[in-house]
N, C-alpha and C. Protein backbone atom coordinates (compact mmCIF):
# COMPACT_ATOMS: atom_id res chain seq x y z
N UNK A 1 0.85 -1.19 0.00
CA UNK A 1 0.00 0.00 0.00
C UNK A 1 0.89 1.25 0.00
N UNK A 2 0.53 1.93 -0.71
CA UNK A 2 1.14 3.37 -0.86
C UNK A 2 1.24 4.02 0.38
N UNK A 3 2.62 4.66 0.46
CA UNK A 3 2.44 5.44 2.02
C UNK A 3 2.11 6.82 2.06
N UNK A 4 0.79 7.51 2.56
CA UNK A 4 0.33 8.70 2.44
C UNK A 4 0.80 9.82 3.27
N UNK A 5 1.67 10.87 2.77
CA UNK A 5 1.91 12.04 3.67
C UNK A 5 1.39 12.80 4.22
N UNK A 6 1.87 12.56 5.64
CA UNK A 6 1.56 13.92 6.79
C UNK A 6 1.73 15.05 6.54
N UNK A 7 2.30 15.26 5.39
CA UNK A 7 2.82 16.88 5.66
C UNK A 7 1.39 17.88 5.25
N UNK A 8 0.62 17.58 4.81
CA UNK A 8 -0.83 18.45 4.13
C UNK A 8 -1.42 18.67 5.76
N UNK A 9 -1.76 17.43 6.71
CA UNK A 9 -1.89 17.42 7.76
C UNK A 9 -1.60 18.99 8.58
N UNK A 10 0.08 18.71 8.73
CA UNK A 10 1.00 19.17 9.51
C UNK A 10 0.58 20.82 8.99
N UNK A 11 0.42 21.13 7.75
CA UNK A 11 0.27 22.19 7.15
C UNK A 11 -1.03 22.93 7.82
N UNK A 12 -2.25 22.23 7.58
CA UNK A 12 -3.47 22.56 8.34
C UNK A 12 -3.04 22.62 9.56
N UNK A 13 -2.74 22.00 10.21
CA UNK A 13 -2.10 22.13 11.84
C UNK A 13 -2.09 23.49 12.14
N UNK A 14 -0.63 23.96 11.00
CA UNK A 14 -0.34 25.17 11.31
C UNK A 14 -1.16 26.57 11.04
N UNK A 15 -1.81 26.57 9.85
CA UNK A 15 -2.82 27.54 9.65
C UNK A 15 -4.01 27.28 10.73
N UNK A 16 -4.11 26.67 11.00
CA UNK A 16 -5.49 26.00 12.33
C UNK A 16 -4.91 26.70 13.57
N UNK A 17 -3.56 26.59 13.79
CA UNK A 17 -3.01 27.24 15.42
C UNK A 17 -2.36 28.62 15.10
N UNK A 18 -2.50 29.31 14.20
CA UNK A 18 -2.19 30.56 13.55
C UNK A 18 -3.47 31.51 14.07
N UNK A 19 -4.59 30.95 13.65
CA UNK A 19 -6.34 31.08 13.91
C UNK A 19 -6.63 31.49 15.32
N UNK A 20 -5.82 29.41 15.56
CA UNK A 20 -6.62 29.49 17.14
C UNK A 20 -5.96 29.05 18.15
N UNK A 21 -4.96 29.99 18.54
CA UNK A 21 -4.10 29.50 19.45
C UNK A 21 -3.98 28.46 20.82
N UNK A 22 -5.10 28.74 21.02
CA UNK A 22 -5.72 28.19 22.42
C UNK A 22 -6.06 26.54 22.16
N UNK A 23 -6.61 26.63 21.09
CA UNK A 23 -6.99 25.13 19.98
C UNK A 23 -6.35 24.13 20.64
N UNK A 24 -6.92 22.77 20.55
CA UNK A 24 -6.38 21.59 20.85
C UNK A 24 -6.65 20.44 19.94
N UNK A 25 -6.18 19.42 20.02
CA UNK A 25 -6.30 18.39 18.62
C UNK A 25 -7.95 18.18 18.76
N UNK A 26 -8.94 18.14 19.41
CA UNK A 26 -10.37 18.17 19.25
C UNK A 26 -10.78 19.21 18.11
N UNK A 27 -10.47 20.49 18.55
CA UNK A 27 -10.93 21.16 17.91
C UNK A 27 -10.86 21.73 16.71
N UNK A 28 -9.19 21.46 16.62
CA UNK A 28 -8.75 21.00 15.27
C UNK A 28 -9.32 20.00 14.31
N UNK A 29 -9.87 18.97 15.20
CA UNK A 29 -10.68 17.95 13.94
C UNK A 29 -11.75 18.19 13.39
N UNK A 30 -12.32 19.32 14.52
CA UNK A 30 -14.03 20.00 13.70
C UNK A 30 -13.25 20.48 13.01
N UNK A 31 -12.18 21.74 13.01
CA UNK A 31 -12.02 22.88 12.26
C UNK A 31 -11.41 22.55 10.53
N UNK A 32 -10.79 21.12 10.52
CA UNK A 32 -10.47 19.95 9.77
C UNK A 32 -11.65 19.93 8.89
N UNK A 33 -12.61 19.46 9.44
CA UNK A 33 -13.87 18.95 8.87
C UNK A 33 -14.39 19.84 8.26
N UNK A 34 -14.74 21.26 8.86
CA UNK A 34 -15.27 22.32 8.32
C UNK A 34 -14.69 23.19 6.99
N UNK A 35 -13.16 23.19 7.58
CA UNK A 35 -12.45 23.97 6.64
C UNK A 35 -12.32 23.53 4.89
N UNK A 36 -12.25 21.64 5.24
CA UNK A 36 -11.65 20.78 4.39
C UNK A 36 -13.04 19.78 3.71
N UNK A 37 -13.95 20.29 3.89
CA UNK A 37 -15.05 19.14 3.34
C UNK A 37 -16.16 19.64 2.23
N UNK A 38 -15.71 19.23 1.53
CA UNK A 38 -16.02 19.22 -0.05
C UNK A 38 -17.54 19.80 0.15
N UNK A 39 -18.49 19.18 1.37
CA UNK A 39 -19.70 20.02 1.55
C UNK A 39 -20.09 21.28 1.42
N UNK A 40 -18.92 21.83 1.78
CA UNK A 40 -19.00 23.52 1.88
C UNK A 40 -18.89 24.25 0.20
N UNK A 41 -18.60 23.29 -0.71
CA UNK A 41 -17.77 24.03 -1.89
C UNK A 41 -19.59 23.56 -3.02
N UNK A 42 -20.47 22.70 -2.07
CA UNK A 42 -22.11 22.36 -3.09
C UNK A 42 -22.42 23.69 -3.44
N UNK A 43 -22.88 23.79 -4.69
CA UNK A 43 -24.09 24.68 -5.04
C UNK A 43 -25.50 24.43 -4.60
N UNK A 44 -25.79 25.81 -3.96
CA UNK A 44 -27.17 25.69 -3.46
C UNK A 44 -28.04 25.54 -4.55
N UNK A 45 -29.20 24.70 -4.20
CA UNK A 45 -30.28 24.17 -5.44
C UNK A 45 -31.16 25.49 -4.83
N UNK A 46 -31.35 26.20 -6.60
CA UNK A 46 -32.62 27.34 -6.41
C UNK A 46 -34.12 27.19 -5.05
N UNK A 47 -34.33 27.61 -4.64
CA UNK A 47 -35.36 27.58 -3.98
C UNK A 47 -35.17 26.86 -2.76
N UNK A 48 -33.78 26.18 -2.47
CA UNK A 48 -33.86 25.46 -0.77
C UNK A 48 -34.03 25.95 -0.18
N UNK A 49 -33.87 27.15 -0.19
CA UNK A 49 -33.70 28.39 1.09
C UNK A 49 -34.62 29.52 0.29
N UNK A 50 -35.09 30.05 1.35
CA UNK A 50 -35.62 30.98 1.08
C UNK A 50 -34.70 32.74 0.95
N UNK A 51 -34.74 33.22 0.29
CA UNK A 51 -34.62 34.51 0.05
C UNK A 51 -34.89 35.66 0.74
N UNK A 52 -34.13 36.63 1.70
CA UNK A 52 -34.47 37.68 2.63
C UNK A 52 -34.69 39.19 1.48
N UNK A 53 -35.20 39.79 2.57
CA UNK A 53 -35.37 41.05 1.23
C UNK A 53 -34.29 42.06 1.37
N UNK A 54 -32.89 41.06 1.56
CA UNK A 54 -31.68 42.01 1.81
C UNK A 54 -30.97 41.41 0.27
N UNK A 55 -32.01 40.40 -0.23
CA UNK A 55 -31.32 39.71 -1.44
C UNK A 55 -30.53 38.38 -0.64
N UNK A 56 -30.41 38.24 0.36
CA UNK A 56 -28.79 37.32 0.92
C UNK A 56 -30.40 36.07 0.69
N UNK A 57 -29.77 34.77 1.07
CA UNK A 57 -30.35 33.25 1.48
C UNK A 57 -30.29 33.28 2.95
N UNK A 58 -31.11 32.57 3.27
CA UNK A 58 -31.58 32.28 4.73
C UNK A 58 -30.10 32.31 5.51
N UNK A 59 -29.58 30.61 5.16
CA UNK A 59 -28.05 30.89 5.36
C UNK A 59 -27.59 31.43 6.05
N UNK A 60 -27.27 33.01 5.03
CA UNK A 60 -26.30 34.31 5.02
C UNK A 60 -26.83 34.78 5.74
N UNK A 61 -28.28 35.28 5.92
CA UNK A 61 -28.35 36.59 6.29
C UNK A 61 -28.27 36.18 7.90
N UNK A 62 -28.74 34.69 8.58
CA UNK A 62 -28.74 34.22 9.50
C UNK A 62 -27.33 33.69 9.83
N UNK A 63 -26.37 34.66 9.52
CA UNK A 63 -25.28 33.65 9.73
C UNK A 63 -25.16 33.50 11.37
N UNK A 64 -25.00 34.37 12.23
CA UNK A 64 -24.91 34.67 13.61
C UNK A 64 -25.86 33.63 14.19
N UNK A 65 -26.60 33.22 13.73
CA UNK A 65 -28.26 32.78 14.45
C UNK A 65 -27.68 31.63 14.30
N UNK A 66 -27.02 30.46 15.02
CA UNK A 66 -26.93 29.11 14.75
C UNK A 66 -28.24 28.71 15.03
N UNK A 67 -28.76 28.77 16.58
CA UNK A 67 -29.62 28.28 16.91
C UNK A 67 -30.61 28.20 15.73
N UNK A 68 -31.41 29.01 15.45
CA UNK A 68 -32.47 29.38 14.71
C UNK A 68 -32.00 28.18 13.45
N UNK A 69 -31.01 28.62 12.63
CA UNK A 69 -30.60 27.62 11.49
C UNK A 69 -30.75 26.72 11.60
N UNK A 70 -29.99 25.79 12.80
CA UNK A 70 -30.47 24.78 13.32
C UNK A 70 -31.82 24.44 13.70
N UNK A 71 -32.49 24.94 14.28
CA UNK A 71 -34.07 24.82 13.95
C UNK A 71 -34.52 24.89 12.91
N UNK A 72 -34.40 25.48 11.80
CA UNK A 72 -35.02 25.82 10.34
C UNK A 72 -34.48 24.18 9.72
N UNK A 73 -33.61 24.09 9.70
CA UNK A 73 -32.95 22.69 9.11
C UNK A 73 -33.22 21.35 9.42
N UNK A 74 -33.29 21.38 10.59
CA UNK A 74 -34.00 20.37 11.43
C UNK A 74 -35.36 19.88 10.93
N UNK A 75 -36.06 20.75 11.20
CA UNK A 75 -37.27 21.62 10.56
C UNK A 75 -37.43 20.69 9.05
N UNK A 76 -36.99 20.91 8.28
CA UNK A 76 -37.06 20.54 7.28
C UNK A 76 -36.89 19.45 6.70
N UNK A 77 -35.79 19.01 7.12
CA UNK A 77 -35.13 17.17 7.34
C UNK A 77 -36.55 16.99 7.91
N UNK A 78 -36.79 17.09 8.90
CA UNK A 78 -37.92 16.32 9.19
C UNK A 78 -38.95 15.92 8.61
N UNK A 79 -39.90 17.00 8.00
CA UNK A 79 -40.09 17.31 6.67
C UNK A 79 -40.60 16.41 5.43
N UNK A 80 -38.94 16.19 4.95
CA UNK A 80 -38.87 15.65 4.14
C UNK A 80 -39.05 14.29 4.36
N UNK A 81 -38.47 13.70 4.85
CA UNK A 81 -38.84 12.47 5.84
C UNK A 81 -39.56 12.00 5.66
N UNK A 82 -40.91 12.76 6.52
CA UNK A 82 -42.15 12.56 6.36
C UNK A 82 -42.86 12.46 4.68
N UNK A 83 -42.31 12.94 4.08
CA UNK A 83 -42.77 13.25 2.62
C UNK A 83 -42.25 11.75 1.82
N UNK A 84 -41.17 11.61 2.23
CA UNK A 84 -40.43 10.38 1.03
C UNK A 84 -41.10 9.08 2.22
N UNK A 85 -41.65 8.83 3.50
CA UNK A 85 -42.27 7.60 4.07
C UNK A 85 -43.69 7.76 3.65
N UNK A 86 -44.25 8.86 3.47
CA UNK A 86 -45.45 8.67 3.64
C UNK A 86 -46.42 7.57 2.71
N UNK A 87 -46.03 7.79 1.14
CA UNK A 87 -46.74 6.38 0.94
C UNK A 87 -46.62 5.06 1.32
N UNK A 88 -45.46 4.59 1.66
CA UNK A 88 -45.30 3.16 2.42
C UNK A 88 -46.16 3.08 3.89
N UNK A 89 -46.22 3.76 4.30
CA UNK A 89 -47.00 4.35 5.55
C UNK A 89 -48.49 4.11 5.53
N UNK A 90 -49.00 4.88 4.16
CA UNK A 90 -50.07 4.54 4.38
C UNK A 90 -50.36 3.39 3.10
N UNK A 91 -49.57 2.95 2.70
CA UNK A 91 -50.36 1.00 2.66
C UNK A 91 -50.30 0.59 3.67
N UNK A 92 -49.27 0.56 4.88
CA UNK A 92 -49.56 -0.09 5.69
C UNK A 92 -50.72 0.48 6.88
N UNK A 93 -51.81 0.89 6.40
CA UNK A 93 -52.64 1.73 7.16
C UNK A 93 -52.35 2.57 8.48
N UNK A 94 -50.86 3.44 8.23
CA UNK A 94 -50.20 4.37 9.03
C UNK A 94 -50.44 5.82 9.05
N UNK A 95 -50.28 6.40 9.69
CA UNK A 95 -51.06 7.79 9.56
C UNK A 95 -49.04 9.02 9.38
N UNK A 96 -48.50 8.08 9.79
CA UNK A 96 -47.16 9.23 9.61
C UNK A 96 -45.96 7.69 10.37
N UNK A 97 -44.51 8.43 10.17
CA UNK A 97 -43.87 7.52 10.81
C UNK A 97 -43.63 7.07 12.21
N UNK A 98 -43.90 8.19 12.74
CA UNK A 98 -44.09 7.78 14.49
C UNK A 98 -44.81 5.94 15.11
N UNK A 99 -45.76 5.56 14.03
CA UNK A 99 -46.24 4.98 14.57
C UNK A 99 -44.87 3.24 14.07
N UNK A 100 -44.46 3.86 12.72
CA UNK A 100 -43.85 2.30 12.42
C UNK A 100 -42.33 2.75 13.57
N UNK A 101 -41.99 3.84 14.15
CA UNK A 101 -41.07 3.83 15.15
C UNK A 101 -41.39 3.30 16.65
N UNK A 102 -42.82 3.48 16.79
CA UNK A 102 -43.42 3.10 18.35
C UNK A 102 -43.29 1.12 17.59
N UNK A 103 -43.58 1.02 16.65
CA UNK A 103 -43.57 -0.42 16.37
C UNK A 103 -42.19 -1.20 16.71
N UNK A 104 -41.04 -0.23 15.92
CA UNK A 104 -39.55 -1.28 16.19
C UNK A 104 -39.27 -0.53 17.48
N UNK A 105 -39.68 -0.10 18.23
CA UNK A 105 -39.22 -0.01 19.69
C UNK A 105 -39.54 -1.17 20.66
N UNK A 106 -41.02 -1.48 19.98
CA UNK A 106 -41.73 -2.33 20.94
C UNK A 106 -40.81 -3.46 20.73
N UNK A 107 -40.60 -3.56 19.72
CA UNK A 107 -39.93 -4.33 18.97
C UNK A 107 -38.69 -5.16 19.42
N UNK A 108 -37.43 -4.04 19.92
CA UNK A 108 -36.54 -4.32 20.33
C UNK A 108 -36.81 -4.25 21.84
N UNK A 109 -37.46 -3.77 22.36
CA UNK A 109 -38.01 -3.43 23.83
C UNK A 109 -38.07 -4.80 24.58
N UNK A 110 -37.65 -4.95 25.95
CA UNK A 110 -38.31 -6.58 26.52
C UNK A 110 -39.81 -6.20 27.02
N UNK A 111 -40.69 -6.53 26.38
CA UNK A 111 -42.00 -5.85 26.66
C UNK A 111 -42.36 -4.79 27.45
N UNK A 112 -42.13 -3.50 26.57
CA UNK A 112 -42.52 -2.53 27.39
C UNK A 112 -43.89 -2.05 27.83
N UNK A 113 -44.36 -1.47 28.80
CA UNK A 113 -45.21 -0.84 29.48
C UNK A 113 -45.62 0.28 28.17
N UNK A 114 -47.07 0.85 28.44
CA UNK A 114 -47.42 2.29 27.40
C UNK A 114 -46.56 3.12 27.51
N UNK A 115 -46.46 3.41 28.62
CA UNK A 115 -45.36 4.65 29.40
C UNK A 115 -44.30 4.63 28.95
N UNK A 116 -43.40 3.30 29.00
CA UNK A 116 -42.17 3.19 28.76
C UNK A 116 -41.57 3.00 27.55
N UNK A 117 -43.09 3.02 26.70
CA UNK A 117 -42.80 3.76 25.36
C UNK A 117 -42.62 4.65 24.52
N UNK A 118 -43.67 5.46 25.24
CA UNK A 118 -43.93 7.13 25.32
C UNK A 118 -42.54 7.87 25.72
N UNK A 119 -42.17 7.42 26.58
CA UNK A 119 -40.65 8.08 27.26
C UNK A 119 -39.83 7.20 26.36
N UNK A 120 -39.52 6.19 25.84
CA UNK A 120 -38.84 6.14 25.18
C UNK A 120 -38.50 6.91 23.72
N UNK A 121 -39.51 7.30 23.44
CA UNK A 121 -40.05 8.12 22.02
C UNK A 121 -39.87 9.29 22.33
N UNK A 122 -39.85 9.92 23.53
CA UNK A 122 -39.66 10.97 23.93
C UNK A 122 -40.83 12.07 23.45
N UNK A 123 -42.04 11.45 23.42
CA UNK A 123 -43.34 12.38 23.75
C UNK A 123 -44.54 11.85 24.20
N UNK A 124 -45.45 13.30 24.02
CA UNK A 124 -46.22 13.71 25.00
C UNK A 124 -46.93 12.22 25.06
N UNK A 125 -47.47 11.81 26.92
CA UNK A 125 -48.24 10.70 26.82
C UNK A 125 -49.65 10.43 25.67
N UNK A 126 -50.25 11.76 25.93
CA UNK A 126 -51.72 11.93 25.77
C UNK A 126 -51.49 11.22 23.78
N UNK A 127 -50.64 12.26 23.64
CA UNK A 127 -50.30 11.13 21.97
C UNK A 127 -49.87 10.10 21.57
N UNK A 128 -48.46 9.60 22.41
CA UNK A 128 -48.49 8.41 22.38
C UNK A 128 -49.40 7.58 22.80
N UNK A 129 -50.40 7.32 23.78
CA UNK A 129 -51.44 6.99 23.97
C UNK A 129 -52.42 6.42 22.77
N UNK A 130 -52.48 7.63 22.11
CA UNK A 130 -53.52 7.27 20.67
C UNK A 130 -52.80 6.86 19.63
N UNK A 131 -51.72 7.03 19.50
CA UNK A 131 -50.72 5.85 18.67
C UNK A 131 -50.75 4.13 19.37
N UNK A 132 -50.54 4.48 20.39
CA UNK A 132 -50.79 2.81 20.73
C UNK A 132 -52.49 2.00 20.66
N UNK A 133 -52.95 2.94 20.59
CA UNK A 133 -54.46 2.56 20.46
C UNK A 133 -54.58 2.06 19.22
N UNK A 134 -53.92 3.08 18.11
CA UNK A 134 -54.30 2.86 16.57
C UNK A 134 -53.51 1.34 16.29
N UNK A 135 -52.38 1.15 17.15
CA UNK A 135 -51.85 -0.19 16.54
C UNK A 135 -52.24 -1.37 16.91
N UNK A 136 -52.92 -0.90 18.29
CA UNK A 136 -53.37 -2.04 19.02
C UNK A 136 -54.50 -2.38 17.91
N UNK A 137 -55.54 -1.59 17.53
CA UNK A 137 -56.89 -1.68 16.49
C UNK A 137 -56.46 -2.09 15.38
N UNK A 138 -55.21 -1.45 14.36
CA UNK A 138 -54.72 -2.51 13.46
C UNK A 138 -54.39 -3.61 13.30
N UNK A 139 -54.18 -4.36 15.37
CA UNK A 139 -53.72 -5.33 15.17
C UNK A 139 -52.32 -6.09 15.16
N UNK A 140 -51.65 -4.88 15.14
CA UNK A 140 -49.87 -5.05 15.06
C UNK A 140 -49.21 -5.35 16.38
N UNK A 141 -50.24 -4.94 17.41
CA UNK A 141 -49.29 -5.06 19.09
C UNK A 141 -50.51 -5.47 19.75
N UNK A 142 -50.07 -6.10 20.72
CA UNK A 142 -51.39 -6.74 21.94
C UNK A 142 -50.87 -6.42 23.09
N UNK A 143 -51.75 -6.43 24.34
CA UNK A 143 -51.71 -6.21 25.54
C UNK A 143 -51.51 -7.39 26.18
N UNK A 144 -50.45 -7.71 27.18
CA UNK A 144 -50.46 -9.13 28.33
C UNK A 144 -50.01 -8.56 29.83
N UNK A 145 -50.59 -9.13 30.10
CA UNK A 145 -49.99 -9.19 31.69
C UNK A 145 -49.09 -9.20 32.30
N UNK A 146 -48.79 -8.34 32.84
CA UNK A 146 -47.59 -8.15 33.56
C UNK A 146 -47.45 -9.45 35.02
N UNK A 147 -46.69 -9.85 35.08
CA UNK A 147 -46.59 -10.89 36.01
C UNK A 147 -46.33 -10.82 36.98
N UNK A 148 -45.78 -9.90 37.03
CA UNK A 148 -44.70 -8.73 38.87
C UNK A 148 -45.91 -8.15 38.92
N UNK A 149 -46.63 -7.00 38.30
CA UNK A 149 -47.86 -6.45 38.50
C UNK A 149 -48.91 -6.71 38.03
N UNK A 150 -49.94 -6.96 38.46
CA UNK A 150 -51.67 -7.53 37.86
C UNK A 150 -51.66 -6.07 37.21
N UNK A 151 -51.46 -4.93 37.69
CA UNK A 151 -52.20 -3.59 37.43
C UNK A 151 -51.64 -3.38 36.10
N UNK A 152 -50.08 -3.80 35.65
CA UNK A 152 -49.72 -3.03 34.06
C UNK A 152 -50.33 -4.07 33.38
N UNK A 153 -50.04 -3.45 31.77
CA UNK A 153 -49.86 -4.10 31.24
C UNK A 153 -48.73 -4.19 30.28
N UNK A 154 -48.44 -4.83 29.36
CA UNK A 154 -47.03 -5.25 28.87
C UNK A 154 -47.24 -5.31 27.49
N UNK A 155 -46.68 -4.44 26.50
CA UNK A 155 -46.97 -5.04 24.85
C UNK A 155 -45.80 -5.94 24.60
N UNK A 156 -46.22 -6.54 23.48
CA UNK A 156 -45.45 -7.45 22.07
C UNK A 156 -46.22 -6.94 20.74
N UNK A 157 -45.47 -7.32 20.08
CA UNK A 157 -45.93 -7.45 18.48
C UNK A 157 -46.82 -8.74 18.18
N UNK A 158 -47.81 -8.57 17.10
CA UNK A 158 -48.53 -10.05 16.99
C UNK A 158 -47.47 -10.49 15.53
N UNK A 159 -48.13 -11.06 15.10
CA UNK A 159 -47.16 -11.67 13.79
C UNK A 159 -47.45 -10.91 12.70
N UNK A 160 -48.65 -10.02 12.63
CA UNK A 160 -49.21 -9.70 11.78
C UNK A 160 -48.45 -7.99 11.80
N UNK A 161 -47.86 -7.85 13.16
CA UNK A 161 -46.54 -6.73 13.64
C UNK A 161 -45.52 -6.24 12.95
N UNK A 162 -45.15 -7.74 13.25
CA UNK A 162 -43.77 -8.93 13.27
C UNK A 162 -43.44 -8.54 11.57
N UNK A 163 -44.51 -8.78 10.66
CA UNK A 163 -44.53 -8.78 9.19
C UNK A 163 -44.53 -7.21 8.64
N UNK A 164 -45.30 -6.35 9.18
CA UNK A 164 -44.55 -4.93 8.91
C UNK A 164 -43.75 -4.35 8.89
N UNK A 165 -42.91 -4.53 10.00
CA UNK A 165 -41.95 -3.78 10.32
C UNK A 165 -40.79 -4.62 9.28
N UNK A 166 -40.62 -5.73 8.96
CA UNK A 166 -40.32 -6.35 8.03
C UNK A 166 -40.21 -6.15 6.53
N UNK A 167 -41.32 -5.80 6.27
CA UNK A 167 -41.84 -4.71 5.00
C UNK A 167 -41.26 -3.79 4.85
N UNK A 168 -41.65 -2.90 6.05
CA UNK A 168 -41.44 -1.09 5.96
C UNK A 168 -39.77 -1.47 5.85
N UNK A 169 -38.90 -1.89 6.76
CA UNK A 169 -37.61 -2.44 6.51
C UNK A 169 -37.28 -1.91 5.60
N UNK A 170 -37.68 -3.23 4.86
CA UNK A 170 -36.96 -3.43 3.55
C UNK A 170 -37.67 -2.24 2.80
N UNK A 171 -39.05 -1.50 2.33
CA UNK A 171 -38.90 -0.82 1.71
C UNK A 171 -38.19 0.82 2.04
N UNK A 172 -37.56 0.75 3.31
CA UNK A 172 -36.93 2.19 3.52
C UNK A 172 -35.19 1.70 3.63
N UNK A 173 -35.21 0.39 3.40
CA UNK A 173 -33.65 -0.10 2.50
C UNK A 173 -33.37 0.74 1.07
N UNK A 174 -33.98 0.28 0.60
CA UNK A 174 -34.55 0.62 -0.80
C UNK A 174 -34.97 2.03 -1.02
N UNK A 175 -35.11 2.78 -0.13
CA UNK A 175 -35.32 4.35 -0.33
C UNK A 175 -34.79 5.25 -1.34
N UNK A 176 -35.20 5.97 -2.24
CA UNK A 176 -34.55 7.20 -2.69
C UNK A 176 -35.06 8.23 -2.53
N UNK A 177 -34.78 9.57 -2.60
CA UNK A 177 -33.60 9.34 -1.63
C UNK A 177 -33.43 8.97 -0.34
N UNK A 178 -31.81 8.52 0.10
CA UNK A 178 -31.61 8.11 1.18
C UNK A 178 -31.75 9.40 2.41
N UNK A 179 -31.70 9.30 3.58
CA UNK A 179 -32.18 10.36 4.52
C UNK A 179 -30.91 11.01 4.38
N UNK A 180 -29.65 10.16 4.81
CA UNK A 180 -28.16 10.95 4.55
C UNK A 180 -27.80 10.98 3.64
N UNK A 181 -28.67 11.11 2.54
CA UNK A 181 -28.22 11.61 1.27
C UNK A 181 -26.83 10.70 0.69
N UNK A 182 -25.60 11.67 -0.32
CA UNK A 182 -24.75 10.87 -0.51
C UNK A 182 -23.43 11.16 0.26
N UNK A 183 -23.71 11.35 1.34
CA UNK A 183 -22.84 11.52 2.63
C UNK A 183 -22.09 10.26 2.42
N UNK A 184 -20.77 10.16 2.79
CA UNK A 184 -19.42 9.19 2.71
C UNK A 184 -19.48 8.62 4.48
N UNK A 185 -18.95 7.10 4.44
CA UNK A 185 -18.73 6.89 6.01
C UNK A 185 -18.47 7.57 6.57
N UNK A 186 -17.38 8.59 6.67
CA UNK A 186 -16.69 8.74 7.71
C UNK A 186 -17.78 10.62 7.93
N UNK A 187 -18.76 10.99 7.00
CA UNK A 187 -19.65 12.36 7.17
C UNK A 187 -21.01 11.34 7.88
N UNK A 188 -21.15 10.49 7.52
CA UNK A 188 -22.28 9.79 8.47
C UNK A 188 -22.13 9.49 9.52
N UNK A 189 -20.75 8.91 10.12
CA UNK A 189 -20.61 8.62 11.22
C UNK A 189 -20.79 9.44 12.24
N UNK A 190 -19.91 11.21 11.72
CA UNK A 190 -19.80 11.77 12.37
C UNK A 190 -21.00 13.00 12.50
N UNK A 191 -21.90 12.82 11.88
CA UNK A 191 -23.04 13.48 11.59
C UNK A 191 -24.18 12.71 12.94
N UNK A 192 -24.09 11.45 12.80
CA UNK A 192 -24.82 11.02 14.07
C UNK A 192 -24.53 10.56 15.47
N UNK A 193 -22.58 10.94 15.34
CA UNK A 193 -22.20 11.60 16.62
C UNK A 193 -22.82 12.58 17.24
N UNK A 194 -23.12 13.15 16.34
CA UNK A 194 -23.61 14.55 16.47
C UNK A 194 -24.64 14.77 17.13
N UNK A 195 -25.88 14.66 16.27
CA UNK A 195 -27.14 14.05 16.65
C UNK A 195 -27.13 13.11 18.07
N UNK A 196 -26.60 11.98 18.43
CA UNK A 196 -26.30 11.30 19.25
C UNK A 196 -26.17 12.25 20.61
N UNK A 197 -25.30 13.01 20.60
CA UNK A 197 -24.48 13.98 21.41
C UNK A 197 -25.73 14.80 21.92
N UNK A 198 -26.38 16.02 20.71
CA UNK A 198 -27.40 16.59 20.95
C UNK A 198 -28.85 16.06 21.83
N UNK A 199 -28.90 15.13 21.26
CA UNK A 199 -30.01 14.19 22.11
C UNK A 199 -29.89 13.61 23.72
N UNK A 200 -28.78 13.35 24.00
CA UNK A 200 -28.00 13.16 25.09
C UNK A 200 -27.83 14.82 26.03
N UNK A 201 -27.36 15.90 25.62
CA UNK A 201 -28.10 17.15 25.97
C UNK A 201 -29.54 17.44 26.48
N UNK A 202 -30.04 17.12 25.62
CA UNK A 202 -31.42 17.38 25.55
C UNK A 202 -32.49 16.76 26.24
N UNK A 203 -32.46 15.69 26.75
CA UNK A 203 -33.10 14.59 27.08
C UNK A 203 -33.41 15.12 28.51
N UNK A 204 -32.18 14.97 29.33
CA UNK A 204 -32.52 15.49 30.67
C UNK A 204 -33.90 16.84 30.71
N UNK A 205 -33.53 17.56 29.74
CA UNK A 205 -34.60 19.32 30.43
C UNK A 205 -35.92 18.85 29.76
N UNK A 206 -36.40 17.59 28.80
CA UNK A 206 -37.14 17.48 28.29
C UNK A 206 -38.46 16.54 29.11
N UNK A 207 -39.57 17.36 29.27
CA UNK A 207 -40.42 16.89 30.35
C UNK A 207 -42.00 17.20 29.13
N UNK A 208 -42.21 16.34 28.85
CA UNK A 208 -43.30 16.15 28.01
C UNK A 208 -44.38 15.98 28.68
């Protein structure tokens, strides 16, 4: 195997601690990522963003505003999401994806409680509630007895579950587009570090 030089490395190093003196090899690897990733050099597709009446793109004119961006983007991914599942969704008589996610939770779950689905999903009871109702009525999850407590009760999947989530699977294998787009290993990985990280933040102040 060919032996690849450090010195391009070593070079960024130095323009990176020129910048940011204080810098440490962490922060150097965002500033790596940011400075050096072909992402930054895309042409924006007409109309992704909306247009301010300063002429600039959302973007620009928001450059200061992470937060907000980050909400707008978020925002949208989500979105879309919803847009590229929704017909598989509803053959399988689904109303949005939440419900085929309350499904592979139950899924991987050792029979969870309503509750301990709801908090796992990380919302409000009163909705998760009527998501578990709709699957229970489709048929996809049943209620049993809890054995430690008479008072809970405990879901599983029936087979008829078991065979959706199976389906939906494979047809969001098969997706185009994909959610991470044509992101490379090593922008996916670190993209749902990310995400990962944020959620782990967030979780604690979040009281639904």
């Amino acid at each position: 195997m060919a032996k690849v030089s450090a010195v391009p490395v070593v070079m960024e190093w130095e323009r990176f601690t020129e910048e940011h003196p204080e810098g440490g090899m962490r922060e150097f690897a965002s500033w790596l990522l940011t400075n050096t990733n072909p992402l930054q050099q895309t042409q924006p597709h007409p109309g992704a963003e909306p247009l301010m009446k300063s002429g600039m793109r959302l973007s620009d004119a928001f450059r200061e505003g992470e937060d907000f961006l980050a909400w707008f983007f978020m925002g949208r991914l989500i979105r879309y999401v919803k847009f590229y599942v929704k017909p598989m969704m509803t053959q399988h008589g689904m109303s949005g994806p939440d419900e085929f996610l309350f499904l592979s939770l139950i899924h991987e779950m050792d029979r969870p409680t309503k509750k301990e689905v709801c908090v796992a999903h990380a919302i409000e009871l009163t909705t998760g509630m009527d998501i578990l109702r709709r699957l229970i009525k489709q048929g996809l999850i049943e209620e049993g007895a809890d054995e430690r407590d008479k008072r809970s009760k405990r879901l599983t999947l029936t087979e008829k579950g078991h065979q959706t989530i199976q389906e939906i699977s494979l047809a969001l294998s098969q997706l185009e587009p994909s959610t991470l787009a044509d992101l490379d290993d090593t922008e996916r990985k670190h993209l749902l570090q990310v995400l990962q990280y944020l959620n782990n933040y967030h979780f604690p102040y979040y009281k639904p």
